[in-house]
Protein backbone atom coordinates (compact mmCIF):
# COMPACT_ATOMS: atom_id res chain seq x y z
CA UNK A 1 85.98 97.36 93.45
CA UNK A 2 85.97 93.55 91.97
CA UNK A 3 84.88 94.50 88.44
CA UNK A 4 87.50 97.39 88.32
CA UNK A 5 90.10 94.96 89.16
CA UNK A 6 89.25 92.50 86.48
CA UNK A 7 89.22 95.69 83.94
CA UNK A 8 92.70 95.64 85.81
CA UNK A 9 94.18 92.61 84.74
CA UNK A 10 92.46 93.02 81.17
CA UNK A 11 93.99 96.06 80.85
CA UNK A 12 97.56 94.90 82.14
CA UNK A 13 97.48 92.04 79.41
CA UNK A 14 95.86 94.23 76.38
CA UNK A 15 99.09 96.69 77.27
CA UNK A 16 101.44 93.76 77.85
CA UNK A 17 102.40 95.17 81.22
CA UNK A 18 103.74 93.10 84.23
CA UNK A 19 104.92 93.47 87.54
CA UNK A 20 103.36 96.77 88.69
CA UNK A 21 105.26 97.72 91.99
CA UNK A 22 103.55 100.96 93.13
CA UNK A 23 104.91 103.59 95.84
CA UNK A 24 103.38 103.98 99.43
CA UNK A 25 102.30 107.24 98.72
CA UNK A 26 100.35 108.85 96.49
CA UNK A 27 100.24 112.77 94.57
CA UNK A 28 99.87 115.07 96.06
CA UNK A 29 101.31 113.73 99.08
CA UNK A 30 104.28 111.87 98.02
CA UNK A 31 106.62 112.41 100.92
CA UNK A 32 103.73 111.05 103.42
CA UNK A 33 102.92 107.43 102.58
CA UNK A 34 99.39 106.62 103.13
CA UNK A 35 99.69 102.44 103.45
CA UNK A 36 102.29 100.30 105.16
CA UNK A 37 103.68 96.97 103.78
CA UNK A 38 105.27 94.09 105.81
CA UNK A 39 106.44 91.52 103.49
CA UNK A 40 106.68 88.17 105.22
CA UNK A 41 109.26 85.91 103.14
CA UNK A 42 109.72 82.95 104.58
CA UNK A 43 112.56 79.99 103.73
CA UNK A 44 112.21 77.81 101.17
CA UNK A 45 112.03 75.21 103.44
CA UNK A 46 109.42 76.57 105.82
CA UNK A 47 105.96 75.15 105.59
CA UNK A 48 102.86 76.61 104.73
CA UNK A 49 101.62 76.20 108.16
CA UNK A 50 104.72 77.74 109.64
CA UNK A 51 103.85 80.95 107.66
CA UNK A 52 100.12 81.05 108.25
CA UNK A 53 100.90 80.77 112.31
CA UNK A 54 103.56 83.52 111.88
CA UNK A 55 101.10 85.98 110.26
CA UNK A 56 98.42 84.82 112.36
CA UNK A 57 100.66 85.86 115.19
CA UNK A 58 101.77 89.35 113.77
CA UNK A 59 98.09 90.05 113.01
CA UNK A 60 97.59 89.70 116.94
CA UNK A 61 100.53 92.36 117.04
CA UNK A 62 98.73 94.31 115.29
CA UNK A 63 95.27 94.43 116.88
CA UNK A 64 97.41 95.19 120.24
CA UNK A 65 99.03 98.42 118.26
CA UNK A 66 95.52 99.61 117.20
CA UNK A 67 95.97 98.57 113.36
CA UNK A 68 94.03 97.25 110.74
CA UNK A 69 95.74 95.20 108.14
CA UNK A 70 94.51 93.69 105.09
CA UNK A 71 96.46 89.98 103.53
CA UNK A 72 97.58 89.89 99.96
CA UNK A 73 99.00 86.97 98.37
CA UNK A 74 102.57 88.13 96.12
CA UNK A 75 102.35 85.33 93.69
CA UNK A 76 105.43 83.95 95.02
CA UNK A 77 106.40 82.37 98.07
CA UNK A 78 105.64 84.87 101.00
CA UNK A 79 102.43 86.95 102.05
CA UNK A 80 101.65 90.99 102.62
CA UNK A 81 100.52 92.71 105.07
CA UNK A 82 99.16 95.94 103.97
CA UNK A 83 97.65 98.71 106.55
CA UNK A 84 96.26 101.98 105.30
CA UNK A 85 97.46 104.98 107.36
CA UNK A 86 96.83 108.59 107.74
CA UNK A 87 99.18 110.26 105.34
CA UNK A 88 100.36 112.66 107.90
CA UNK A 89 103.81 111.36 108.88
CA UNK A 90 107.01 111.30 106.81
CA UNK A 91 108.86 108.52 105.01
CA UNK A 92 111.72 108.60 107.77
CA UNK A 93 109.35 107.97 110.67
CA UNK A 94 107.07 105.32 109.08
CA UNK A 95 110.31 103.47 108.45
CA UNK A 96 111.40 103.50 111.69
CA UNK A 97 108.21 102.57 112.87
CA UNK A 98 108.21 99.70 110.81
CA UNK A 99 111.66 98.89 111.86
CA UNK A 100 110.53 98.39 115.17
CA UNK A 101 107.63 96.80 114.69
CA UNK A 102 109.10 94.08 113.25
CA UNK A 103 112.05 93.86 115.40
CA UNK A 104 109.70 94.01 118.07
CA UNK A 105 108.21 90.81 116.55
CA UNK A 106 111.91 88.91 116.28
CA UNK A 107 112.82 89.95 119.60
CA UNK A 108 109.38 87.83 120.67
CA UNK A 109 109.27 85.12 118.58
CA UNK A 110 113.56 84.82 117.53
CA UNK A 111 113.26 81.09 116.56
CA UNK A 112 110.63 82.05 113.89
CA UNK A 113 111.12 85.49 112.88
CA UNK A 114 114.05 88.09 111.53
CA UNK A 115 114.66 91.43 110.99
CA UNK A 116 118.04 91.30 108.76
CA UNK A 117 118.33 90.54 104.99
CA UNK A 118 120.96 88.09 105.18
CA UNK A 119 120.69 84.86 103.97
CA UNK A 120 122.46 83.14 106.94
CA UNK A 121 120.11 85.09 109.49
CA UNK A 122 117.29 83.84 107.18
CA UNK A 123 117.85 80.29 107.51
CA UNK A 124 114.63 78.22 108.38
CA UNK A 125 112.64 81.70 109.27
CA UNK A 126 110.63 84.42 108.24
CA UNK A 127 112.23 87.44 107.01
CA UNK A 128 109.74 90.43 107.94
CA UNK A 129 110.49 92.90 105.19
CA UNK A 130 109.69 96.37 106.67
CA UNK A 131 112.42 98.35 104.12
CA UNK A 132 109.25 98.37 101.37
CA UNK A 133 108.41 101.33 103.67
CA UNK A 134 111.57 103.76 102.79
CA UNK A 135 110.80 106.65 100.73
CA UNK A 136 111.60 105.17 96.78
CA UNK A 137 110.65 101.10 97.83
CA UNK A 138 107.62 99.41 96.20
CA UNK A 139 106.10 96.74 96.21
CA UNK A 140 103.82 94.70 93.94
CA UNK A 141 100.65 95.69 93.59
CA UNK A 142 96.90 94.29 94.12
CA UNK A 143 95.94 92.16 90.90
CA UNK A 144 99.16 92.71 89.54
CA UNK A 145 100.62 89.84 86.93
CA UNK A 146 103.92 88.30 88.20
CA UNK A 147 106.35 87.40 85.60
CA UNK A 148 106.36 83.70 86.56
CA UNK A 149 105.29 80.72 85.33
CA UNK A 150 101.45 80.30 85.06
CA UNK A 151 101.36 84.33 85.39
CA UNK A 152 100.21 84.32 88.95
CA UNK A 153 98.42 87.36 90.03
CA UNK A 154 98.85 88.95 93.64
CA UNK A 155 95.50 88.67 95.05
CA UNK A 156 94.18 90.60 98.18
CA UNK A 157 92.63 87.57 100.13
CA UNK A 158 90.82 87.29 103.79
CA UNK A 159 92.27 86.52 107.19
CA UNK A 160 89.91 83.21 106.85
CA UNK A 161 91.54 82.17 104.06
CA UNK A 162 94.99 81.40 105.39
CA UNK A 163 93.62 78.10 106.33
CA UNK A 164 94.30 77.36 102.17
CA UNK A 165 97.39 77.49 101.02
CA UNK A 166 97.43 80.22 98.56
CA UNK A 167 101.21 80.77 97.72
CA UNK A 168 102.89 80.53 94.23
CA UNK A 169 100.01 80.37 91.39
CA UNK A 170 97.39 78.99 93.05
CA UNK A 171 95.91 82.57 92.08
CA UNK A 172 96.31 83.45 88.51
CA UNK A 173 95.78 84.87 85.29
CA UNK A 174 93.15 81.92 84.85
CA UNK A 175 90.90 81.85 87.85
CA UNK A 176 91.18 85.04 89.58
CA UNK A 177 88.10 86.96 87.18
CA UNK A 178 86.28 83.74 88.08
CA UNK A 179 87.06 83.53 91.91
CA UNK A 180 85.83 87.62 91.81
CA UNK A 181 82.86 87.08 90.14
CA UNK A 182 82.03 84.81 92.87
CA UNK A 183 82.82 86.40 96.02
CA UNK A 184 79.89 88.86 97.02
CA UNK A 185 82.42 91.00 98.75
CA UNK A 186 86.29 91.92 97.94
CA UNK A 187 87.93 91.07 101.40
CA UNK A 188 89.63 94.45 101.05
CA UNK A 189 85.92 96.04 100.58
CA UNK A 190 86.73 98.66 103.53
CA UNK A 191 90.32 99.29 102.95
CA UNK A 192 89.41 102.77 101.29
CA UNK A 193 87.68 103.53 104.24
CA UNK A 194 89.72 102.93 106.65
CA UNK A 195 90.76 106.06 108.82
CA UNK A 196 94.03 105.23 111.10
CA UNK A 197 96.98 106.99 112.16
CA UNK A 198 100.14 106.12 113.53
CA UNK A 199 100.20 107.65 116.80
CA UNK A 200 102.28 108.76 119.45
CA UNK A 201 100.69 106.07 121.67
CA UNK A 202 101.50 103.27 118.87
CA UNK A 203 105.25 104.56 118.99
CA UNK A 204 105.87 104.45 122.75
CA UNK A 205 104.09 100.88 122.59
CA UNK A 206 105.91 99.43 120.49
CA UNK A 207 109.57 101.60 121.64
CA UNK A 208 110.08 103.82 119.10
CA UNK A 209 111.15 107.17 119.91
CA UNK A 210 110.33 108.73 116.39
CA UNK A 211 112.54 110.39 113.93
């Protein structure tokens, strides 16, 4: 998995591509996403610490659900959350699953977290962005090239890894085919093999009634 993603990167720069923002699904089950993405975008004035606590705590969520997720770095500001599902339920319900999920999480925690897009709701908090999970949303891919200065590169990193601050470019063009020639495992090694569904049992836990 590490050497195809530096063939990756080569690849995007021999072709002169950028900014690869993929679907959650896949042919030839495009109305059924198969991975979930919570975008945690925090304030420009929020800390790093500040984010790694919130995703720290939403990773706890997530154990309590029953769900494996799997940290990616954006090249930008905020963090992803990515968990592989099942592609057995439609666009409309994973939404609203997600919806909940993460209003579920600013209902808990309302002096850190939101729900809404707004930039006044936004103000010195996290916005968790569940709407990459409507049917037509992306969102940028593993080992993808931003379009920024220093040509960061969204880079799928470990839960023990939060303890460095790894937003912006401190992954890039430059030292990610280093930093995966040195790691003796991707930390998204077992995201292929993952096997999860979204069940009725997650739904009622969280209160969603389905679509």
């Amino acid at each position: 998995m590490m050497a195809n993603s530096v063939s990756a990167i080569v690849a995007m720069l021999q072709m002169g591509a950028l900014e690869l923002h993929p679907w959650g699904s896949r042919a030839p089950k495009l109305e059924f996403p198969d991975r979930i993405v919570f975008d945690f975008d925090p304030d420009d004035d929020l800390s790093w610490s500040s984010l790694v606590e919130a995703v720290t705590l939403f990773k706890t969520l997530l154990d309590e659900i029953g769900l494996q997720g799997f940290l990616k770095t954006t090249g930008g500001k905020g963090l992803h959350v990515v968990t592989p599902i099942k592609a057995t339920l439609p666009w409309s319900t994973v939404k609203g699953f997600t919806k909940t999920v993460a209003e579920l999480l600013t209902q808990t925690f309302p002096d850190r977290f939101t729900a809404k897009m707004s930039k006044v709701s936004r103000s010195g908090k996290i916005f968790v962005d569940y709407l990459r999970n409507g049917q037509g949303a992306t969102a940028i891919a593993p080992y993808s090239l931003r379009a920024k200065a220093s040509a960061p590169v969204a880079t799928p990193i470990g839960w023990d890894e939060l303890s460095d601050e790894v937003r912006f470019d401190h992954f890039n063009v430059r030292n990610v085919p280093s930093r995966l020639k040195r790691l003796k495992m991707s930390p998204w090694a077992d995201f292929s093999e993952v096997k999860q569904a979204i069940t009725k049992t997650m739904m009622k836990k969280v209160g969603f009634g389905g679509s």
